[in-house]
PDB file of N, CA and C in Angstrom:
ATOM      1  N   UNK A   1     173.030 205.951 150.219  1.00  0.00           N
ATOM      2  CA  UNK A   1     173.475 204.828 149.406  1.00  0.00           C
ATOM      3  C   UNK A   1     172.284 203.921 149.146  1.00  0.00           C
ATOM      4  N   UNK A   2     172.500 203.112 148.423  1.00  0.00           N
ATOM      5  CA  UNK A   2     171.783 201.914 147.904  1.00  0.00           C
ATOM      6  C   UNK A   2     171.246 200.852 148.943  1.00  0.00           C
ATOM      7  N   UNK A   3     170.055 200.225 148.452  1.00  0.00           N
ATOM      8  CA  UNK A   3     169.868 198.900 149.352  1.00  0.00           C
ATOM      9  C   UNK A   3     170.982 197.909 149.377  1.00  0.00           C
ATOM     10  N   UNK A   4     171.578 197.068 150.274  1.00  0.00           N
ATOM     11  CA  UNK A   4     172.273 196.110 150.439  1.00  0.00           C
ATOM     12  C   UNK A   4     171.693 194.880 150.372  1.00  0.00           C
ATOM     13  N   UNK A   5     171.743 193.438 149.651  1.00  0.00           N
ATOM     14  CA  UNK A   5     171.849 192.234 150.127  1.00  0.00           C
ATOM     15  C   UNK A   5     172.841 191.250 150.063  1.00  0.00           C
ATOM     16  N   UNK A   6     172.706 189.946 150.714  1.00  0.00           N
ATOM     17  CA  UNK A   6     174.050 189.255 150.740  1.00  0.00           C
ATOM     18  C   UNK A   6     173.082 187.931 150.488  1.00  0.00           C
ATOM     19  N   UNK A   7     174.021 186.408 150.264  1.00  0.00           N
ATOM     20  CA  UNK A   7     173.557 185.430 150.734  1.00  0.00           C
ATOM     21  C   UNK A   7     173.498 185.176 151.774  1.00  0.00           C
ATOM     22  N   UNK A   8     172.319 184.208 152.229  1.00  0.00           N
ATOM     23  CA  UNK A   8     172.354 183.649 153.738  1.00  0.00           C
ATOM     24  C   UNK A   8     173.830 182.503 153.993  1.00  0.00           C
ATOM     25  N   UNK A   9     173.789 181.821 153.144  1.00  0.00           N
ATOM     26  CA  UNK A   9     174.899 180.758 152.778  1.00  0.00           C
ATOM     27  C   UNK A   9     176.244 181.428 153.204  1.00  0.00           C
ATOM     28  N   UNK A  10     176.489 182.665 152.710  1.00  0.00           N
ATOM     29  CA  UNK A  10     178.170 183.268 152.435  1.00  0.00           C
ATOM     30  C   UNK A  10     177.740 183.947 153.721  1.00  0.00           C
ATOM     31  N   UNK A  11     176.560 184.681 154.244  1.00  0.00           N
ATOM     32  CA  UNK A  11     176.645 185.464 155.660  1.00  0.00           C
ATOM     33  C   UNK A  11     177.338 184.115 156.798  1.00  0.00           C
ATOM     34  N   UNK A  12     176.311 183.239 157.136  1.00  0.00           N
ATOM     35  CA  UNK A  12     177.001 182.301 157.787  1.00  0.00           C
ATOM     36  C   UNK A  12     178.569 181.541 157.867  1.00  0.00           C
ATOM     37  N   UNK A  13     178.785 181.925 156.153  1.00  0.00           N
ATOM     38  CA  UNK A  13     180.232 181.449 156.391  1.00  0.00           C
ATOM     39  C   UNK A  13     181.378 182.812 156.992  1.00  0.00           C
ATOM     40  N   UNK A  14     181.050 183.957 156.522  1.00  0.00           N
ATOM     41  CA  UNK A  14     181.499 184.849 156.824  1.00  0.00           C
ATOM     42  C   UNK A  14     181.453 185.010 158.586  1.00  0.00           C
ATOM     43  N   UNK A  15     180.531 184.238 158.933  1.00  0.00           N
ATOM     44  CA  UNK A  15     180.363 184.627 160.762  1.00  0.00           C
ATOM     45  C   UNK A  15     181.506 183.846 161.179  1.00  0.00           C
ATOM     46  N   UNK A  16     181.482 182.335 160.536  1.00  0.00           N
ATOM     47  CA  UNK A  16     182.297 181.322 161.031  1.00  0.00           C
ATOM     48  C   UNK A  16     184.078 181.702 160.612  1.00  0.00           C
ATOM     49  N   UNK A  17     184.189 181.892 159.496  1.00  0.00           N
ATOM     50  CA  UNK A  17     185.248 182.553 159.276  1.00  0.00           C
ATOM     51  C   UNK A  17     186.044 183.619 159.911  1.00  0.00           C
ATOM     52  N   UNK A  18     185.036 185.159 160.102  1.00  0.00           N
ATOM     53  CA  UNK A  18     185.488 185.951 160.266  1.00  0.00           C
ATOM     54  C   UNK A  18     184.826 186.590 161.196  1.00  0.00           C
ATOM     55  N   UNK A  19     184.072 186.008 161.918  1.00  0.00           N
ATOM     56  CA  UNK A  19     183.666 186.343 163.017  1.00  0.00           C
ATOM     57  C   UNK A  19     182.518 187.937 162.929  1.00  0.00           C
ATOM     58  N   UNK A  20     181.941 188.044 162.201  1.00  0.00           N
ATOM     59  CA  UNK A  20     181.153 189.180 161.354  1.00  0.00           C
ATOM     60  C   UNK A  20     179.957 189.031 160.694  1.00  0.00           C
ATOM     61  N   UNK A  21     178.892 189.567 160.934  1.00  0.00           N
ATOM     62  CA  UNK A  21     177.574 189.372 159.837  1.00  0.00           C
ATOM     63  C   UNK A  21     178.402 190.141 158.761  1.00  0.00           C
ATOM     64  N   UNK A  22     177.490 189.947 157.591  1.00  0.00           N
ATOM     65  CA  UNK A  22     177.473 191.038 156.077  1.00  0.00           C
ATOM     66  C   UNK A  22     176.949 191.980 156.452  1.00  0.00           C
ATOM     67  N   UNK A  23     175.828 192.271 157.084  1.00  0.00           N
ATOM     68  CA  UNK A  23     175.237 193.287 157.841  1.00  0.00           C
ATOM     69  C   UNK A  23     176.567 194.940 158.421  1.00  0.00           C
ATOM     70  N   UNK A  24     177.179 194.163 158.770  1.00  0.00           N
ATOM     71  CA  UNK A  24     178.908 195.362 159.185  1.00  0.00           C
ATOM     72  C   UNK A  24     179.048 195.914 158.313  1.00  0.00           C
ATOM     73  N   UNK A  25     179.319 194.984 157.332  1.00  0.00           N
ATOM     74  CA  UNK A  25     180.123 196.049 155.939  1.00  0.00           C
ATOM     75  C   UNK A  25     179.107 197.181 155.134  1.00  0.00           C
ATOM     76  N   UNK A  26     177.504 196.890 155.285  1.00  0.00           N
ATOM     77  CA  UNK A  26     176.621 197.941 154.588  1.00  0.00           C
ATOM     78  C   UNK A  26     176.576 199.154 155.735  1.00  0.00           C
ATOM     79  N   UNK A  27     177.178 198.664 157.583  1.00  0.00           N
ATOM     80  CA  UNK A  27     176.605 199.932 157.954  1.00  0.00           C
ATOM     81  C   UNK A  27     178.645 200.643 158.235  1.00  0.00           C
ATOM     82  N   UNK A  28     179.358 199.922 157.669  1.00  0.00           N
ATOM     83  CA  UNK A  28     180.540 200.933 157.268  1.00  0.00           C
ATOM     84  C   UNK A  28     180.034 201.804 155.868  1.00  0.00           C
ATOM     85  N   UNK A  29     179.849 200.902 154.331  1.00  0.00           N
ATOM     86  CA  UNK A  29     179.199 201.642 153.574  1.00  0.00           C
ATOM     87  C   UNK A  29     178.359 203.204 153.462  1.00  0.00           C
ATOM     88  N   UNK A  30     177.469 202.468 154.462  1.00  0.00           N
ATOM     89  CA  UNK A  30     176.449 203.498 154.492  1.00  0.00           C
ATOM     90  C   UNK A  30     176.629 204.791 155.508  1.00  0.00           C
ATOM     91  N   UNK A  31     177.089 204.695 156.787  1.00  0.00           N
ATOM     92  CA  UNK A  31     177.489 205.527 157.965  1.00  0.00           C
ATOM     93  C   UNK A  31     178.835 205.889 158.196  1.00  0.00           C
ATOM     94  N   UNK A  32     180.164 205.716 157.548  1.00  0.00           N
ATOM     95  CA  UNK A  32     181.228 206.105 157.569  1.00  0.00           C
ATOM     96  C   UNK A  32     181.653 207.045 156.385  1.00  0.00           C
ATOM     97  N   UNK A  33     181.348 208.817 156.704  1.00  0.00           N
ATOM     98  CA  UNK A  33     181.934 209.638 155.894  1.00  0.00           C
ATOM     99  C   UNK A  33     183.502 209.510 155.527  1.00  0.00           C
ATOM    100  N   UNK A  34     184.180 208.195 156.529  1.00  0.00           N
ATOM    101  CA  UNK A  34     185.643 208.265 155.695  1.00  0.00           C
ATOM    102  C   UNK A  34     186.377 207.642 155.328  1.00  0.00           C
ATOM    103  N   UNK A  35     184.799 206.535 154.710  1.00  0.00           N
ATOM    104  CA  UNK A  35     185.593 205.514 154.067  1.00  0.00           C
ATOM    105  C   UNK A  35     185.948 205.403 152.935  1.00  0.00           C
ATOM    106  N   UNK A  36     186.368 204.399 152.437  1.00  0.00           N
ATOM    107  CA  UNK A  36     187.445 204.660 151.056  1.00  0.00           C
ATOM    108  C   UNK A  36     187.115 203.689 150.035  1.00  0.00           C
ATOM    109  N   UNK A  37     186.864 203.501 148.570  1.00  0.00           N
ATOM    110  CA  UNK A  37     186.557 202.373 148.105  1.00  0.00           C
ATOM    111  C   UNK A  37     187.418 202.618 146.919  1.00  0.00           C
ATOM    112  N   UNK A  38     187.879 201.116 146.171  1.00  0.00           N
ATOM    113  CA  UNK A  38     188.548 201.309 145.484  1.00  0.00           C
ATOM    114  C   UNK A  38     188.312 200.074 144.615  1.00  0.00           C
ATOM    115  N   UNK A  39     188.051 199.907 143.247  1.00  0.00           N
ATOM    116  CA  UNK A  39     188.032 198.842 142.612  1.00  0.00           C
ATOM    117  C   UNK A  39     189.035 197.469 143.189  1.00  0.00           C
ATOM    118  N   UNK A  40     188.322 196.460 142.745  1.00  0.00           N
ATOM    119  CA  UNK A  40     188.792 195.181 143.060  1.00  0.00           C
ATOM    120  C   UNK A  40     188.128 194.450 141.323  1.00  0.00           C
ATOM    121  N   UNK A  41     188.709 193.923 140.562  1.00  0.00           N
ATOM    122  CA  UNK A  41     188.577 193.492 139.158  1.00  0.00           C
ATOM    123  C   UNK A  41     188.782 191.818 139.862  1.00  0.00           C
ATOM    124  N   UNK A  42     187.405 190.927 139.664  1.00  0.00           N
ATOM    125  CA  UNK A  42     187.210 189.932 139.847  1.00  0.00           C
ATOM    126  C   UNK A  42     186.950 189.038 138.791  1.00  0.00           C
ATOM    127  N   UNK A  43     187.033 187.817 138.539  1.00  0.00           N
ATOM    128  CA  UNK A  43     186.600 187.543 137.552  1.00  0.00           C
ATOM    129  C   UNK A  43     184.806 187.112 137.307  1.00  0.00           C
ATOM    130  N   UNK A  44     184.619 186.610 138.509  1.00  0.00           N
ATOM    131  CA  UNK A  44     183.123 187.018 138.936  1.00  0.00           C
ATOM    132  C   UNK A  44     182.077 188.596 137.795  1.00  0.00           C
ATOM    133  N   UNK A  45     183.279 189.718 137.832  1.00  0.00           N
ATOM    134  CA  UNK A  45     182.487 190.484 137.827  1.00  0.00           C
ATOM    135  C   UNK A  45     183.393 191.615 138.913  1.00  0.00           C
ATOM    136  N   UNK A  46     182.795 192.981 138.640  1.00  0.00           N
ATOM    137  CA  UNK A  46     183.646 193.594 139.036  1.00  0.00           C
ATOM    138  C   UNK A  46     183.388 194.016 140.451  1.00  0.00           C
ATOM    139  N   UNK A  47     184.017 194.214 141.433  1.00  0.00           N
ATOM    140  CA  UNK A  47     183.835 194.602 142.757  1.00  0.00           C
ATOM    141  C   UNK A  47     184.293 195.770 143.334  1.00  0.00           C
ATOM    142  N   UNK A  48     184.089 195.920 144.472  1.00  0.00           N
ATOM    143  CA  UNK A  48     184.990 196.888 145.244  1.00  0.00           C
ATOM    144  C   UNK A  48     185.494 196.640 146.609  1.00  0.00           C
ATOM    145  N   UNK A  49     186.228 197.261 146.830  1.00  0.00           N
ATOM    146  CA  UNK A  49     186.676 197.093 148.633  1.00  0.00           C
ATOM    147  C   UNK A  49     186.704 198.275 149.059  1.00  0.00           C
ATOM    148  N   UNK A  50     186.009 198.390 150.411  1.00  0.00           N
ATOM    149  CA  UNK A  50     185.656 199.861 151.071  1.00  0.00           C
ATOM    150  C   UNK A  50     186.096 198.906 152.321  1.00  0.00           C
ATOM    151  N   UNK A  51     187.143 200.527 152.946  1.00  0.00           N
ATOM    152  CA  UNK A  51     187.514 200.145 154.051  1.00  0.00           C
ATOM    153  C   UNK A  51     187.242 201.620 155.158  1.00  0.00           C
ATOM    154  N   UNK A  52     186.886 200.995 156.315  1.00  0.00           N
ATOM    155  CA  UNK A  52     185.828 202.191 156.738  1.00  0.00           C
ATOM    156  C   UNK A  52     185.875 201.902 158.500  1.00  0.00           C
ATOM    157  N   UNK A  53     185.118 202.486 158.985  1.00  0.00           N
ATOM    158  CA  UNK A  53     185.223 202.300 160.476  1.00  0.00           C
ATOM    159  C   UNK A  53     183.706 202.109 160.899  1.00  0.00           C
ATOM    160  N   UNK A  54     183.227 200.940 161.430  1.00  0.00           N
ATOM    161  CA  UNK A  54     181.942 200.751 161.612  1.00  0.00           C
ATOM    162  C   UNK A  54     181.641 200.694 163.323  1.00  0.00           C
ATOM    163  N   UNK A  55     180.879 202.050 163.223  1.00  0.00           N
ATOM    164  CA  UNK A  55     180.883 203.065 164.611  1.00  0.00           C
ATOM    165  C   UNK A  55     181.660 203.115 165.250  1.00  0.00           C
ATOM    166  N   UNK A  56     182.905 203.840 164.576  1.00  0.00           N
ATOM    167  CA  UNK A  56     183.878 204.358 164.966  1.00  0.00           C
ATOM    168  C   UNK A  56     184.534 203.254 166.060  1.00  0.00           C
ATOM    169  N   UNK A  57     184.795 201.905 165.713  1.00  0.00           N
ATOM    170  CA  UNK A  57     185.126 201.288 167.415  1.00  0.00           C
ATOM    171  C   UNK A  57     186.279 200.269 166.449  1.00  0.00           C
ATOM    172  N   UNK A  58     185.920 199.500 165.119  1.00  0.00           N
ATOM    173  CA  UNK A  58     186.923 198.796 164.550  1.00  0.00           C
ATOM    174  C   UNK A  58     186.555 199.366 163.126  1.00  0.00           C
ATOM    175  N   UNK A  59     187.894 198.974 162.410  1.00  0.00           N
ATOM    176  CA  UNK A  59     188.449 199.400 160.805  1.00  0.00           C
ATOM    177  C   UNK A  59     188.119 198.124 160.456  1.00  0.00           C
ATOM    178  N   UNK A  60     187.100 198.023 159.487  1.00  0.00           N
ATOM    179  CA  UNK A  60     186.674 196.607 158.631  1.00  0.00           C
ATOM    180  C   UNK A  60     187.015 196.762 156.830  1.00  0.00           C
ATOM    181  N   UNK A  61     187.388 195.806 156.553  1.00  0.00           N
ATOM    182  CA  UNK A  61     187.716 195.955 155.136  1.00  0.00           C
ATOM    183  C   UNK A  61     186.393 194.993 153.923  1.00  0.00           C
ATOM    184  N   UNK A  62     185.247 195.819 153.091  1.00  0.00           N
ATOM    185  CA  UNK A  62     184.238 195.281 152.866  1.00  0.00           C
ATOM    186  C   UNK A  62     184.291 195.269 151.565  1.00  0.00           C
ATOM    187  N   UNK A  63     183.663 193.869 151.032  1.00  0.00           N
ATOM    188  CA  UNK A  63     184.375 193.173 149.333  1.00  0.00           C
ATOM    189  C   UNK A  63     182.479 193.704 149.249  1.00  0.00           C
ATOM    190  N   UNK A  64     182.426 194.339 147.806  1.00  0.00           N
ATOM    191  CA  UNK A  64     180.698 194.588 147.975  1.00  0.00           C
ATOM    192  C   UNK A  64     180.884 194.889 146.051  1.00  0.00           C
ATOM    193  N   UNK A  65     179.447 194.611 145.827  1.00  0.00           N
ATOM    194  CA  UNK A  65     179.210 195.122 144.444  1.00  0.00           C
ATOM    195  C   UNK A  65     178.790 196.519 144.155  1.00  0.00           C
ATOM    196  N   UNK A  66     179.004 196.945 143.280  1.00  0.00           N
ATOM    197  CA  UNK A  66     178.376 198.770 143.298  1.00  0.00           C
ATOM    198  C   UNK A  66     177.330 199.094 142.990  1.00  0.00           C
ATOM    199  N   UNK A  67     176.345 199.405 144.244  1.00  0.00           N
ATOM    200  CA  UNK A  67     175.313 199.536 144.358  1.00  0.00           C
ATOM    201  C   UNK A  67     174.744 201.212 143.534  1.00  0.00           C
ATOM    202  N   UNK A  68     175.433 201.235 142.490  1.00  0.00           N
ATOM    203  CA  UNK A  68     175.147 203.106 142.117  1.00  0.00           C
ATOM    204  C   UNK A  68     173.981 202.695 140.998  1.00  0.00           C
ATOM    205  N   UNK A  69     173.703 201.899 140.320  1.00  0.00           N
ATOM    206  CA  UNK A  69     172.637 200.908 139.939  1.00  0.00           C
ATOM    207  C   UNK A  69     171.768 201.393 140.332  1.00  0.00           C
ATOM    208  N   UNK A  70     170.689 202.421 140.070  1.00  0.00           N
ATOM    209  CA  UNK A  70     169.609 202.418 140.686  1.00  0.00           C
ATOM    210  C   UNK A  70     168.457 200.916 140.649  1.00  0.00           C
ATOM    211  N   UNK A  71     168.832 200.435 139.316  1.00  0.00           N
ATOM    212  CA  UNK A  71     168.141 199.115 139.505  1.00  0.00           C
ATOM    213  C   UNK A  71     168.621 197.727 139.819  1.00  0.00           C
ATOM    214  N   UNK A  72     169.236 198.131 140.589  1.00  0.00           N
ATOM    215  CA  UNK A  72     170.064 196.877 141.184  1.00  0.00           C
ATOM    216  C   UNK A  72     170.985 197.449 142.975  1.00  0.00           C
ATOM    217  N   UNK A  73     170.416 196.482 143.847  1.00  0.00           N
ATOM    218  CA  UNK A  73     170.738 196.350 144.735  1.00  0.00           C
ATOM    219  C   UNK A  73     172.533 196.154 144.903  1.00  0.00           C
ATOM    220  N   UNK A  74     172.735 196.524 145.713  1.00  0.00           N
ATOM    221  CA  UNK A  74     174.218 196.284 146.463  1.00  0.00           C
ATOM    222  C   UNK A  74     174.496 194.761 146.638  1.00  0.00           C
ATOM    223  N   UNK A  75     175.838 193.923 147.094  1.00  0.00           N
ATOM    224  CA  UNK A  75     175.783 193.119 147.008  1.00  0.00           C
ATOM    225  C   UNK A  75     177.074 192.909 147.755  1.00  0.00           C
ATOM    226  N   UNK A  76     176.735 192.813 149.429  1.00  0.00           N
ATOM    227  CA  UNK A  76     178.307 192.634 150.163  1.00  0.00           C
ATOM    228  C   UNK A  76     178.732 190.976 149.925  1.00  0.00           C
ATOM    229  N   UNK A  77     179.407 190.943 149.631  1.00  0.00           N
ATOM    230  CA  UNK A  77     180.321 189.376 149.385  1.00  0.00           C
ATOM    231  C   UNK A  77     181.211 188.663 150.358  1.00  0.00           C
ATOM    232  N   UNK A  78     181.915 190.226 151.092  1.00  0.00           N
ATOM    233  CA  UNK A  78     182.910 189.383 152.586  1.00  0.00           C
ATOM    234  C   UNK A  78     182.930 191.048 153.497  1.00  0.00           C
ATOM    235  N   UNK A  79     183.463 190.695 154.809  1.00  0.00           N
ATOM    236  CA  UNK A  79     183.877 191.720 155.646  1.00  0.00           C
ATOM    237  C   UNK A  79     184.139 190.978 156.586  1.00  0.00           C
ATOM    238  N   UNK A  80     185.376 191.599 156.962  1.00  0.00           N
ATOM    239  CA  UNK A  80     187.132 191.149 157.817  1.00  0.00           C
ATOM    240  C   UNK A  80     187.260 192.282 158.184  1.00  0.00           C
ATOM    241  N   UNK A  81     188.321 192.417 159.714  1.00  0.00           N
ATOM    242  CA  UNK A  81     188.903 192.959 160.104  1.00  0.00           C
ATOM    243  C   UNK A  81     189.861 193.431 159.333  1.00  0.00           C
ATOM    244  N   UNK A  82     190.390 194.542 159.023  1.00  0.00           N
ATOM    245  CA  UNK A  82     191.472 195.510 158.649  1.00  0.00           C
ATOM    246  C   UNK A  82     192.393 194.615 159.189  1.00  0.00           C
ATOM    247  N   UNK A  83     193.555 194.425 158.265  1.00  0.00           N
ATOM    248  CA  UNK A  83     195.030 193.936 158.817  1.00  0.00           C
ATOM    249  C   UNK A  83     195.723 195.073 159.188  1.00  0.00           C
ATOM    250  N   UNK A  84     196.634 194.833 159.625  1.00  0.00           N
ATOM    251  CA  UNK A  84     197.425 196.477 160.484  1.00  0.00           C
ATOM    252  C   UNK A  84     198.115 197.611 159.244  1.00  0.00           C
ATOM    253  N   UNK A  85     198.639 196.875 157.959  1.00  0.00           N
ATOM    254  CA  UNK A  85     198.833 197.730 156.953  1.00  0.00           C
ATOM    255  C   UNK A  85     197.716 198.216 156.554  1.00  0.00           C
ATOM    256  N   UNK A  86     196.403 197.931 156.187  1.00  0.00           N
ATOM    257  CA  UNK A  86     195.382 198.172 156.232  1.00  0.00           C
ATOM    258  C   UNK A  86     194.636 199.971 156.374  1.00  0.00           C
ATOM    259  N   UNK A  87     194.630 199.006 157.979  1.00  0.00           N
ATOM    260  CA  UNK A  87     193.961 199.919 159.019  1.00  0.00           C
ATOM    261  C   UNK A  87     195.212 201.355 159.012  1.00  0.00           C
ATOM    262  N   UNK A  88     196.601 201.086 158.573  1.00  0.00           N
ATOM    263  CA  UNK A  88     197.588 202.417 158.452  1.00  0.00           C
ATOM    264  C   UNK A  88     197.115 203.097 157.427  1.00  0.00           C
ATOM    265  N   UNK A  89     197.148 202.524 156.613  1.00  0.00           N
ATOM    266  CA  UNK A  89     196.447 203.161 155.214  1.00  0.00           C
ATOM    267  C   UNK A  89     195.178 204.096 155.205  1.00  0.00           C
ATOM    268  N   UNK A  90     194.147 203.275 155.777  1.00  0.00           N
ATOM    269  CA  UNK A  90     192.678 203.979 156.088  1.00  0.00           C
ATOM    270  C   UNK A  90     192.718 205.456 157.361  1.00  0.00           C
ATOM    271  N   UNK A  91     194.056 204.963 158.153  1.00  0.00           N
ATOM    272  CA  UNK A  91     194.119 206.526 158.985  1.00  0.00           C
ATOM    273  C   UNK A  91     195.062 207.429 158.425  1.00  0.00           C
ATOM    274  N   UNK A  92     195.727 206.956 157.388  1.00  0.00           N
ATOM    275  CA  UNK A  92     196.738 207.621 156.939  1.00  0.00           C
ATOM    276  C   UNK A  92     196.047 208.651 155.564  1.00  0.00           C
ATOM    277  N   UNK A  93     194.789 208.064 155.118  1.00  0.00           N
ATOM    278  CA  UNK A  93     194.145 208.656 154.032  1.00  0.00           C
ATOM    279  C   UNK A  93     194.595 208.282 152.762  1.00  0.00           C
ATOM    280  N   UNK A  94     195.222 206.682 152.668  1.00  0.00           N
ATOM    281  CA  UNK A  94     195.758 206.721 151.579  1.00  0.00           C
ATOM    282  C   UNK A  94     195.632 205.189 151.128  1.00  0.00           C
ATOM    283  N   UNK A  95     194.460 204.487 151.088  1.00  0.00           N
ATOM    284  CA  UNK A  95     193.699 203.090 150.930  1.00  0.00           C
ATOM    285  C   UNK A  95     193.801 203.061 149.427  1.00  0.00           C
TER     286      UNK A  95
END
């Protein structure tokens, strides 16, 4: 996959919030063969949500831009814990 960056501003809020660097959601991205992504239509601009297992220990759900851009970097925006419908979905194969 692609390079990842985030803001420093939204990483920090994301720690305080959700208890998580941005850093999580590029190494679900990047190291989870079974994760799942699926458009998210923002008005920002368009996104995605990949929900994935980051080293295999918790199911995180990651808001990111699409890094398939060769000239343009990735761009994680949030990453949260999987809610329990979620996390059914992502073992169920059907996110």
């Amino acid at each position: 996959m692609g390079d990842w960056i985030w803001d420093a501003a939204k990483n920090a809020q994301n720690l305080v919030r959700h208890r998580l660097p941005l850093a999580a959601g590029a190494l679900v991205v990047d190291t989870d063969p079974h994760a799942v992504s699926r458009p998210d239509i923002h008005p920002d601009g368009d996104r995605w949500q990949t929900i994935g297992s980051a080293g295999g220990i918790v199911v995180l759900l990651v808001v990111h831009t699409d890094p398939a851009d060769a000239d343009q970097d990735g761009r994680i925006i949030s990453v949260r814990k999987a809610n329990p419908r979620e996390r059914k979905a992502y073992a169920d194969g059907y996110f």
